[in-house]
C-alpha atoms as a PDB file:
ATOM      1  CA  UNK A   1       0.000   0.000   0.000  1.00  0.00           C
ATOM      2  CA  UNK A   2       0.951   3.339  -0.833  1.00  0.00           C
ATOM      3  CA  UNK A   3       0.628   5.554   2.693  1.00  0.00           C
ATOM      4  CA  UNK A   4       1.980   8.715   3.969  1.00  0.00           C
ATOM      5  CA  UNK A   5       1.395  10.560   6.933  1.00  0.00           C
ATOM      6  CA  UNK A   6       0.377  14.497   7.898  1.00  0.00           C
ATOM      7  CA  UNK A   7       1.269  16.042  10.686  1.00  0.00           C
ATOM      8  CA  UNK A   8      -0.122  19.372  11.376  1.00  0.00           C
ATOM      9  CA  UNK A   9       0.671  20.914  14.715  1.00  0.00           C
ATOM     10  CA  UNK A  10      -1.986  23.868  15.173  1.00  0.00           C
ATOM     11  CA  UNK A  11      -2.718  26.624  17.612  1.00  0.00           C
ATOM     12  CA  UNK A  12      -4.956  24.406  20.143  1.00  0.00           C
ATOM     13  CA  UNK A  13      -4.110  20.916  18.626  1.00  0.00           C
ATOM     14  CA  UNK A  14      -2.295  18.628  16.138  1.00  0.00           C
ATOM     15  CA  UNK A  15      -3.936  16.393  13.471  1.00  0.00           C
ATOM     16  CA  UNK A  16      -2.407  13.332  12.174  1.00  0.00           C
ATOM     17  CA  UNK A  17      -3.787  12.090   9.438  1.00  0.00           C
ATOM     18  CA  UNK A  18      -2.616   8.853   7.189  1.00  0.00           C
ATOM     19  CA  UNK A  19      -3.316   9.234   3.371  1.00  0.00           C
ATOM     20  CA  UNK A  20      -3.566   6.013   0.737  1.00  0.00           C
ATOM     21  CA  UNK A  21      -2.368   8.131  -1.892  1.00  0.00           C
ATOM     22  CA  UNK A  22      -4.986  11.122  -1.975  1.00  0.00           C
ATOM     23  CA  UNK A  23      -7.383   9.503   0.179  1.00  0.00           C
ATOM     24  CA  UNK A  24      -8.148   9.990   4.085  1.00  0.00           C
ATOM     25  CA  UNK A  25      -7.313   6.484   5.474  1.00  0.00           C
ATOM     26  CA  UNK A  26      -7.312   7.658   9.138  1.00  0.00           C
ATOM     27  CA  UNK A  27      -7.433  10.955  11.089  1.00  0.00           C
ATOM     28  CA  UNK A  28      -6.543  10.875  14.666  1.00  0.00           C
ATOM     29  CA  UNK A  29      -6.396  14.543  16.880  1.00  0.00           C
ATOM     30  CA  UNK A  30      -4.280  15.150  19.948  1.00  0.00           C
ATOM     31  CA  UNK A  31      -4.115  18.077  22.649  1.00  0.00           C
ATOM     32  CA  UNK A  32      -0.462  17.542  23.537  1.00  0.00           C
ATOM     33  CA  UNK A  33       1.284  15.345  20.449  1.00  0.00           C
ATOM     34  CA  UNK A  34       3.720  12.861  22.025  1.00  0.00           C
ATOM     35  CA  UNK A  35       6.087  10.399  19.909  1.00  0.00           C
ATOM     36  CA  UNK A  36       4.288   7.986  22.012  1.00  0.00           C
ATOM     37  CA  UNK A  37       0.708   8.743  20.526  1.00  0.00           C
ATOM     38  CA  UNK A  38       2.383   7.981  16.960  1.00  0.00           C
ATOM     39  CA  UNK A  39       4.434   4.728  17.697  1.00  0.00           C
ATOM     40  CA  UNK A  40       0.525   2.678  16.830  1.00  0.00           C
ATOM     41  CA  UNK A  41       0.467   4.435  13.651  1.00  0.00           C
ATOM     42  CA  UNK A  42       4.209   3.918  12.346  1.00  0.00           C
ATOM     43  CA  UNK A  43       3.410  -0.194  13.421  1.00  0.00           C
ATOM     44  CA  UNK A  44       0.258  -0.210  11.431  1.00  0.00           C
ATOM     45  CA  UNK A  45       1.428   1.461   8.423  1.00  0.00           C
ATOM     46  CA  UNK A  46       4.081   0.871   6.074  1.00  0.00           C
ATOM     47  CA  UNK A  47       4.715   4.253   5.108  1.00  0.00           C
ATOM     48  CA  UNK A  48       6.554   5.857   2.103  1.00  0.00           C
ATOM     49  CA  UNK A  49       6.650   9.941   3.137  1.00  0.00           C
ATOM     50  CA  UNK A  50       6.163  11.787   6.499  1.00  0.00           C
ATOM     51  CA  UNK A  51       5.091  15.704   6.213  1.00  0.00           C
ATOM     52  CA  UNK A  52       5.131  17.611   9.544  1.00  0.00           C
ATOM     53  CA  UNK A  53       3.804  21.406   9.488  1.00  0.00           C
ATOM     54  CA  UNK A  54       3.713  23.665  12.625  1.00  0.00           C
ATOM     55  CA  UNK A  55       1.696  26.832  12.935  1.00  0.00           C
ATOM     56  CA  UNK A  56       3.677  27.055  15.927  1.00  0.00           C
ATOM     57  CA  UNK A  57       7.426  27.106  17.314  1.00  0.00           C
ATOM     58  CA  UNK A  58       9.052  23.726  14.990  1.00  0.00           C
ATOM     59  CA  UNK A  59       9.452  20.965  17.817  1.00  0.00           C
ATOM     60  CA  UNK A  60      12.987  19.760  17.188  1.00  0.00           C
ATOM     61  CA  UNK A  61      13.094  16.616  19.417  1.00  0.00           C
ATOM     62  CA  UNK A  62       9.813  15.584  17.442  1.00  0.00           C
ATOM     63  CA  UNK A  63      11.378  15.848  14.021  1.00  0.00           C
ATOM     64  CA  UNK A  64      14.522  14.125  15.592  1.00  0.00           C
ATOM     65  CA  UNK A  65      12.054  11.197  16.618  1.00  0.00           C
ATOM     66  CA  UNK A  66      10.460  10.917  13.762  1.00  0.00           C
ATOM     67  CA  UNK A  67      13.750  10.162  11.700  1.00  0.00           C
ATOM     68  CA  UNK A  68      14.571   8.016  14.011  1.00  0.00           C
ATOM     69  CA  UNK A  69      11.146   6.340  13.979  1.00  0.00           C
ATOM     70  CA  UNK A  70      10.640   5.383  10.426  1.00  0.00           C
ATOM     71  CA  UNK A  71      12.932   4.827   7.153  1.00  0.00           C
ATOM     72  CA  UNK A  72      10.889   7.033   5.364  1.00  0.00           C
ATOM     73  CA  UNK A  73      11.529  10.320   4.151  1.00  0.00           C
ATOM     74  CA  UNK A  74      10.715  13.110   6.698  1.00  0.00           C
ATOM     75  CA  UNK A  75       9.745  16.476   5.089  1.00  0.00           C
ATOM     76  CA  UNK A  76       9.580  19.327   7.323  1.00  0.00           C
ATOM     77  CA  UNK A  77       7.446  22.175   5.785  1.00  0.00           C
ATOM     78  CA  UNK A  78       8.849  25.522   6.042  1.00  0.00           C
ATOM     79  CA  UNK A  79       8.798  28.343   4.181  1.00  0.00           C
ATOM     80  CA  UNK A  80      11.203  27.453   2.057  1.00  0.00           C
ATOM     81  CA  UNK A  81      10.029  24.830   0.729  1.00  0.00           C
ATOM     82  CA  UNK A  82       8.786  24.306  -2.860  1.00  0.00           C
ATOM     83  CA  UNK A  83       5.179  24.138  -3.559  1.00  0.00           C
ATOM     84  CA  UNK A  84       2.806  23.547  -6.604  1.00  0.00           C
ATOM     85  CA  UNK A  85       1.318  26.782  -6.213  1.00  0.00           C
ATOM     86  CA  UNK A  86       2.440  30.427  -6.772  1.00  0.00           C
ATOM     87  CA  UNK A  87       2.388  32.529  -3.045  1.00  0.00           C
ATOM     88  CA  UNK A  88       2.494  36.238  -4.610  1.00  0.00           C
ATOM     89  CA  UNK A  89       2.002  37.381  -0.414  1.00  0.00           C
ATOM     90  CA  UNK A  90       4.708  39.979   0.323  1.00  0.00           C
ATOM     91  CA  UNK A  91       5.697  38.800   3.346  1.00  0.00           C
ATOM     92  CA  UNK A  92       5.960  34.772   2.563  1.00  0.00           C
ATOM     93  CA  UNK A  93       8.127  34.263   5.099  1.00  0.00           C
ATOM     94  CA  UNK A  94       5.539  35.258   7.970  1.00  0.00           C
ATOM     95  CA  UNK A  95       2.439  33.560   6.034  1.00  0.00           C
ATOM     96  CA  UNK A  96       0.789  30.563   8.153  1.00  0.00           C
ATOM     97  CA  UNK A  97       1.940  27.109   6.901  1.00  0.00           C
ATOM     98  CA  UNK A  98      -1.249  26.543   7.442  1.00  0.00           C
ATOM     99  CA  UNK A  99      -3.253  28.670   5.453  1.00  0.00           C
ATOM    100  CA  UNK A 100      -0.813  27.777   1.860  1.00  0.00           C
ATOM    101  CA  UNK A 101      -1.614  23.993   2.537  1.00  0.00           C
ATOM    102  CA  UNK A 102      -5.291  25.049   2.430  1.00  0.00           C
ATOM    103  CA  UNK A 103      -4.847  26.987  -0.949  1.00  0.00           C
ATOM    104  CA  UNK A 104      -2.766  23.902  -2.047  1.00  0.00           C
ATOM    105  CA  UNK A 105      -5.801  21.891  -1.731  1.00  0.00           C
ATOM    106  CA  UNK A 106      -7.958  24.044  -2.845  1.00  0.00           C
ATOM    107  CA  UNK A 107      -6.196  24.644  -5.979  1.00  0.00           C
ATOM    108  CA  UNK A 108      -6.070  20.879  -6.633  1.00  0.00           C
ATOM    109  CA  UNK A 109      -9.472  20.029  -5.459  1.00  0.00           C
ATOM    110  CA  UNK A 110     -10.919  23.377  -7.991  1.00  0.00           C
ATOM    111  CA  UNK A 111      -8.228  23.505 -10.631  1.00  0.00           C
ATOM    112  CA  UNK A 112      -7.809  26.767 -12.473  1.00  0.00           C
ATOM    113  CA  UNK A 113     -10.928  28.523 -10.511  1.00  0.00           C
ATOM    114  CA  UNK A 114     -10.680  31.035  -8.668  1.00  0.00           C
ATOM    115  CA  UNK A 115     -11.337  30.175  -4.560  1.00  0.00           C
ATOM    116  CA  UNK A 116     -12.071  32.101  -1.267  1.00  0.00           C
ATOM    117  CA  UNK A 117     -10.256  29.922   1.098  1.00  0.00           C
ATOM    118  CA  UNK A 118     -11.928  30.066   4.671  1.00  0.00           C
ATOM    119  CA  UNK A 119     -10.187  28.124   7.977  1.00  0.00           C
ATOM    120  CA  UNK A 120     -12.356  28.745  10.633  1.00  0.00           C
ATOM    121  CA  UNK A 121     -10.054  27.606  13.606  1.00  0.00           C
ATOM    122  CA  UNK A 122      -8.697  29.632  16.329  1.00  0.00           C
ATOM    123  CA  UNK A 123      -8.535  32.118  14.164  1.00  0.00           C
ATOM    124  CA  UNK A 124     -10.451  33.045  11.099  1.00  0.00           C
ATOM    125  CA  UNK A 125      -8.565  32.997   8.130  1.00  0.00           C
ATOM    126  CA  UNK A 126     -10.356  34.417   4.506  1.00  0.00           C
ATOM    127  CA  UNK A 127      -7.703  33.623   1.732  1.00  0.00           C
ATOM    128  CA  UNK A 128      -8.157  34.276  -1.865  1.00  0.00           C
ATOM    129  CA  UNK A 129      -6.446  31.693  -4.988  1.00  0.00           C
ATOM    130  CA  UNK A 130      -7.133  33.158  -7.980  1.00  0.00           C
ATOM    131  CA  UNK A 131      -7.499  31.271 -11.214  1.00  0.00           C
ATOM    132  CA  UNK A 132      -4.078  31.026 -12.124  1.00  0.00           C
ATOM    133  CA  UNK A 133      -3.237  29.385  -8.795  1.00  0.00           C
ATOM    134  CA  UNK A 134      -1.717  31.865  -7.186  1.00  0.00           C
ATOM    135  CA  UNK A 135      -2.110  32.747  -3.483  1.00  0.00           C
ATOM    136  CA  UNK A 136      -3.276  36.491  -3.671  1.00  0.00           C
ATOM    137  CA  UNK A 137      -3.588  36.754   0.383  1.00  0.00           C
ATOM    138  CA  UNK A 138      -6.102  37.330   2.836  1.00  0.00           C
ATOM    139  CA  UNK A 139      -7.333  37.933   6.226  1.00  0.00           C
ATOM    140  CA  UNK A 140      -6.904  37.266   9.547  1.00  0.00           C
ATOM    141  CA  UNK A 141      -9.632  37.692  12.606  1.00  0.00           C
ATOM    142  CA  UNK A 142     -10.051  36.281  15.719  1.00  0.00           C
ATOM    143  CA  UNK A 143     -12.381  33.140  15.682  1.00  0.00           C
ATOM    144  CA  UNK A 144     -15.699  32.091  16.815  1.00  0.00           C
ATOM    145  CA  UNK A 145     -14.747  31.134  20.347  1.00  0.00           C
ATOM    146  CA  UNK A 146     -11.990  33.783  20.449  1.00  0.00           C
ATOM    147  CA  UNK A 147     -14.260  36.294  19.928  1.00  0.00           C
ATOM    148  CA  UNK A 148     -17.049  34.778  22.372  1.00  0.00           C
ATOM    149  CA  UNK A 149     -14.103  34.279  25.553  1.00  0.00           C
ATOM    150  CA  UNK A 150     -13.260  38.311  24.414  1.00  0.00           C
ATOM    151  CA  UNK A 151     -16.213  39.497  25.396  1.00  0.00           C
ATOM    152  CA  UNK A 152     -16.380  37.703  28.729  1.00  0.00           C
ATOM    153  CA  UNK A 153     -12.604  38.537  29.741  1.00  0.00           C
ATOM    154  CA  UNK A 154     -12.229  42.382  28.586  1.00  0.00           C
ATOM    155  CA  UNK A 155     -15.337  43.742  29.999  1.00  0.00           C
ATOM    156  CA  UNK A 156     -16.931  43.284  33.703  1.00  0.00           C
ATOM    157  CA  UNK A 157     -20.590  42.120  33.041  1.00  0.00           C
ATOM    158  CA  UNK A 158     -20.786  39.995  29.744  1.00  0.00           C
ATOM    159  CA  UNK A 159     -21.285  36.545  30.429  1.00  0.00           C
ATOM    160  CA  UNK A 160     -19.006  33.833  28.147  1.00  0.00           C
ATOM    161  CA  UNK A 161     -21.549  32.625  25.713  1.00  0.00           C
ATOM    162  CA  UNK A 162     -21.567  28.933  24.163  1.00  0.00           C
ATOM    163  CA  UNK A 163     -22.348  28.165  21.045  1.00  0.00           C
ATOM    164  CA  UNK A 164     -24.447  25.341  19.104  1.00  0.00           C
ATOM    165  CA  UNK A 165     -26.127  24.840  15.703  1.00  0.00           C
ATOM    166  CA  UNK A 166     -29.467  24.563  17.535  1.00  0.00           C
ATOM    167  CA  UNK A 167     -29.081  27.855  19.069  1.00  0.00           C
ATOM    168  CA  UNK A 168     -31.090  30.981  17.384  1.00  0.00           C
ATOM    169  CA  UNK A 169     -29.119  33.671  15.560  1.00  0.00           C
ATOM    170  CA  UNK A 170     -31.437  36.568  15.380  1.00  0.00           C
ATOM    171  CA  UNK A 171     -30.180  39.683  13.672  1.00  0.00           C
ATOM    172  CA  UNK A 172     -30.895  41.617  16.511  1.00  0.00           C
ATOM    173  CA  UNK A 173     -31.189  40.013  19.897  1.00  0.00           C
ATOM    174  CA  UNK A 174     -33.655  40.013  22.404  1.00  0.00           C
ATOM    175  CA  UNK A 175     -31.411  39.740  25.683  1.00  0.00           C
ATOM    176  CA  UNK A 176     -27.659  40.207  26.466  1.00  0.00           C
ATOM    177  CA  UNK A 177     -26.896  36.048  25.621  1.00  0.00           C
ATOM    178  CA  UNK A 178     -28.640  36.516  22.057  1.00  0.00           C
ATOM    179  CA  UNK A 179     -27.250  39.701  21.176  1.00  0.00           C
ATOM    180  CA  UNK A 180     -23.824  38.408  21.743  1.00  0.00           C
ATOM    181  CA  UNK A 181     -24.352  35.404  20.078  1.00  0.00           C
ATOM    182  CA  UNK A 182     -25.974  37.522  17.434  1.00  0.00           C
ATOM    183  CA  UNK A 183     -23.166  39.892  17.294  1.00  0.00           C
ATOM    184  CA  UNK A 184     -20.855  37.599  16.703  1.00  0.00           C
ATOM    185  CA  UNK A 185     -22.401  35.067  14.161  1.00  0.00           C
ATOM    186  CA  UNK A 186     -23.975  37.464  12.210  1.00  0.00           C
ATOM    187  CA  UNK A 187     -20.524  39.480  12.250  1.00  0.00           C
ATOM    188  CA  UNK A 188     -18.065  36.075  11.096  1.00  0.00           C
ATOM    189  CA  UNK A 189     -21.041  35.695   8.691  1.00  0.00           C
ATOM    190  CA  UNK A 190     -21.278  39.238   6.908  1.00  0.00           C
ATOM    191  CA  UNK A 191     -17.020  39.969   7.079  1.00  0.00           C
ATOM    192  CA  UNK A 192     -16.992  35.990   5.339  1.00  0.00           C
ATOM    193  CA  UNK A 193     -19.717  37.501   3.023  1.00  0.00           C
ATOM    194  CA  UNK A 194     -18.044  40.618   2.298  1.00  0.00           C
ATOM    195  CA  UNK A 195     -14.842  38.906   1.397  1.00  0.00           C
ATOM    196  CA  UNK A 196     -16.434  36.959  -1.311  1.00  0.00           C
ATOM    197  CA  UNK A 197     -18.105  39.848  -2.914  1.00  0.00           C
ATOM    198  CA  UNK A 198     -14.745  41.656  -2.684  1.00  0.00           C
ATOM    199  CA  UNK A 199     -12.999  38.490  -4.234  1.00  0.00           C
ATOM    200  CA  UNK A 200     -15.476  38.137  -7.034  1.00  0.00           C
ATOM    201  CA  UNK A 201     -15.258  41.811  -8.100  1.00  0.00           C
ATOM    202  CA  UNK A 202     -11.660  41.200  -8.369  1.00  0.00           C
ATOM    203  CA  UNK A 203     -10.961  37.789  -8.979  1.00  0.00           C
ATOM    204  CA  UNK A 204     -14.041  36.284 -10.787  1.00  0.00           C
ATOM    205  CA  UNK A 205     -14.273  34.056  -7.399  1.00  0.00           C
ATOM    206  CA  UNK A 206     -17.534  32.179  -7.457  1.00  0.00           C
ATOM    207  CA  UNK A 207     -16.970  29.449  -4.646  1.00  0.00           C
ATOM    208  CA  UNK A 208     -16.546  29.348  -0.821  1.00  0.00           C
ATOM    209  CA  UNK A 209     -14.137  26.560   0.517  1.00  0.00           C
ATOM    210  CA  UNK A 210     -14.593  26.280   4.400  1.00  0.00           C
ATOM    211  CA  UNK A 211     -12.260  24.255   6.650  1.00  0.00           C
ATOM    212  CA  UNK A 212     -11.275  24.358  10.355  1.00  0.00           C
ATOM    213  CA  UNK A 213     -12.688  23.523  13.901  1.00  0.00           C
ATOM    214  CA  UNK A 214     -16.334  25.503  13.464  1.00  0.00           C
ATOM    215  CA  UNK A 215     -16.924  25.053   9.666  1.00  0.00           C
ATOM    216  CA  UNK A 216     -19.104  23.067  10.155  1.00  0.00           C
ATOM    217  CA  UNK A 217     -21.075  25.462  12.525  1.00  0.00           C
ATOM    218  CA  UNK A 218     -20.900  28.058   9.918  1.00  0.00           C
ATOM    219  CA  UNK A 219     -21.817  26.040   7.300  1.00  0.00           C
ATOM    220  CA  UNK A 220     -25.319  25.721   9.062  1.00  0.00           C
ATOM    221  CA  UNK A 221     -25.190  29.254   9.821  1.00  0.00           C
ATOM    222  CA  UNK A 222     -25.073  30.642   6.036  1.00  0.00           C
ATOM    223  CA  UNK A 223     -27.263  27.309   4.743  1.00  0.00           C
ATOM    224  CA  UNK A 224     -29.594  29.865   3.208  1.00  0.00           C
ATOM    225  CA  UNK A 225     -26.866  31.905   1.217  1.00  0.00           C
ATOM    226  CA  UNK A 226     -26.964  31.552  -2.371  1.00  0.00           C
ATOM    227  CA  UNK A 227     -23.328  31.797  -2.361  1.00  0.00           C
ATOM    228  CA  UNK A 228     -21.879  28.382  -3.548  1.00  0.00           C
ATOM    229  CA  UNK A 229     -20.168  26.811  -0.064  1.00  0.00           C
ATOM    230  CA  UNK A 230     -17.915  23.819  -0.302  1.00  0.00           C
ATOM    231  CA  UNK A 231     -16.762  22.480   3.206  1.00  0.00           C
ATOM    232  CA  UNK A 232     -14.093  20.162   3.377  1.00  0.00           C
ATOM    233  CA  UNK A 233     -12.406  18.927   7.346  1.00  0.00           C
ATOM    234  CA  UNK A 234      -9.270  17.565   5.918  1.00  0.00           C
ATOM    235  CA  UNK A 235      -8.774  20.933   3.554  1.00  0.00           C
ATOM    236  CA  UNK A 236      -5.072  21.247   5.357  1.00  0.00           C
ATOM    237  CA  UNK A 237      -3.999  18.140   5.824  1.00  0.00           C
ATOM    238  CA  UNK A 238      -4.671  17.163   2.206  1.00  0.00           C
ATOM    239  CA  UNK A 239      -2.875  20.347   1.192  1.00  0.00           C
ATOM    240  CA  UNK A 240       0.377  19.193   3.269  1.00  0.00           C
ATOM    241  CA  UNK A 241      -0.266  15.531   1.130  1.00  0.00           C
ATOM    242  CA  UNK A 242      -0.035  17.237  -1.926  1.00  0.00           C
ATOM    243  CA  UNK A 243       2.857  19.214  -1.157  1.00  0.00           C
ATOM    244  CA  UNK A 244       4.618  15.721  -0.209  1.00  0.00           C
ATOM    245  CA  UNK A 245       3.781  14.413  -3.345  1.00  0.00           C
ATOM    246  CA  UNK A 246       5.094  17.368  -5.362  1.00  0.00           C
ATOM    247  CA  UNK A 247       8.624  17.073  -3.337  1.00  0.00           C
ATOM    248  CA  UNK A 248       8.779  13.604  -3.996  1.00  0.00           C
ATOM    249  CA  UNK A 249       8.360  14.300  -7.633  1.00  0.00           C
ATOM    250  CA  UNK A 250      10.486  17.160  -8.034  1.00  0.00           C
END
């Protein structure tokens, strides 16, 4: 069998996910990632590449282990590395390995189509591809339950609201729990909104690709947009397979 593995450390957690060539075979999701947690995985699999991307501070030791761990390959994603996409971002060196593994997939999942590239995670991140498969750039905002714990911890009455597709989003609310989970659905909703129409002016975008923690939530949330809304969970990690793939082959 043909398997590689994904690492993706994030802000709040890390994803490991085991690809059969371009298909999800296995995703597991850890608070704290520990060589330990991936010994089952590296007995299971016979694996032919190893990708590791951190959002965060590159944990040596890990890499270290995970050389030592398997005889495969071990490609450690940085900004340097070479990518099947064009990043036209000023500043590539301070973009989030994150969000160009998202426009990687994105680019291979709508080839030659121009893409607004949404990660709902920690933080929200709007990202425009444009048809030529470039990486334009984007936006960056706190997320859903960043914005929510704000509210509670920077002023001295707001309670911390939760969140959960069952709950009404009026557009104006009716008591202080409503109108802050009003304020701030209805915001993430119009500033996602207003990035599209910004993107198709300019970029003849015409499709929404949402990924991350609460896509799913927003997904529900904008169900009765007639904006054309693609979600995919594994938008990253398949990104990060892809770039494997292309730095095996080149």
């Amino acid at each position: 069998m043909d398997y590689t593995l994904v690492i993706d450390q994030g802000n709040t957690s890390s994803k490991v996910t085991v690809f059969e060539n371009d298909k999800v075979v296995e995703t597991l999701r850890f608070g704290v990632l520990s060589v330990e947690e991936l010994c089952p995985i590296f007995e299971k699999y016979e694996l032919r590449g190893v990708i590791y991307s951190s959002v965060a501070k590159l944990d040596v030791r890990l890499v270290e282990s995970l050389r030592y761990m398997t005889e495969a390959p071990v490609l450690v994603m940085t900004h340097e590395t070479s990518l099947p996409i064009k990043v036209v971002y000023k500043t590539p060196h301070t973009l989030g390995l994150d969000r160009v593994a998202a426009a990687v997939a994105a680019v291979s999942l709508y080839p030659q189509e121009a893409v607004l590239v949404v990660d709902a995670g920690t933080a929200l991140t709007i990202d425009v591809v444009d048809g030529e498969s470039q990486f334009v750039g984007g936006n960056i905002s706190p997320g859903l339950a960043m914005r929510f714990k704000s509210l509670n911890e920077f002023t001295g009455a707001l309670p911390l609201v939760e969140y959960s597709v069952s709950d009404a989003t009026p557009i104006f609310g009716y008591d202080t729990t409503t109108a802050i989970r009003s304020g701030v659905i209805n915001g993430i909703v119009a500033e996602i909104t207003s990035s599209f129409e910004k993107a198709s002016e300019a970029y003849n975008c015409k499709r929404i690709v949402l990924t991350g923690g609460d896509s799913e939530y927003l997904v529900s949330k904008m169900s009765d947009s007639k904006m054309m809304i693609d979600r995919h969970q594994d938008l990253v990690a398949k990104g990060l397979n892809r770039i494997l793939r292309y730095n095996e082959n080149n």
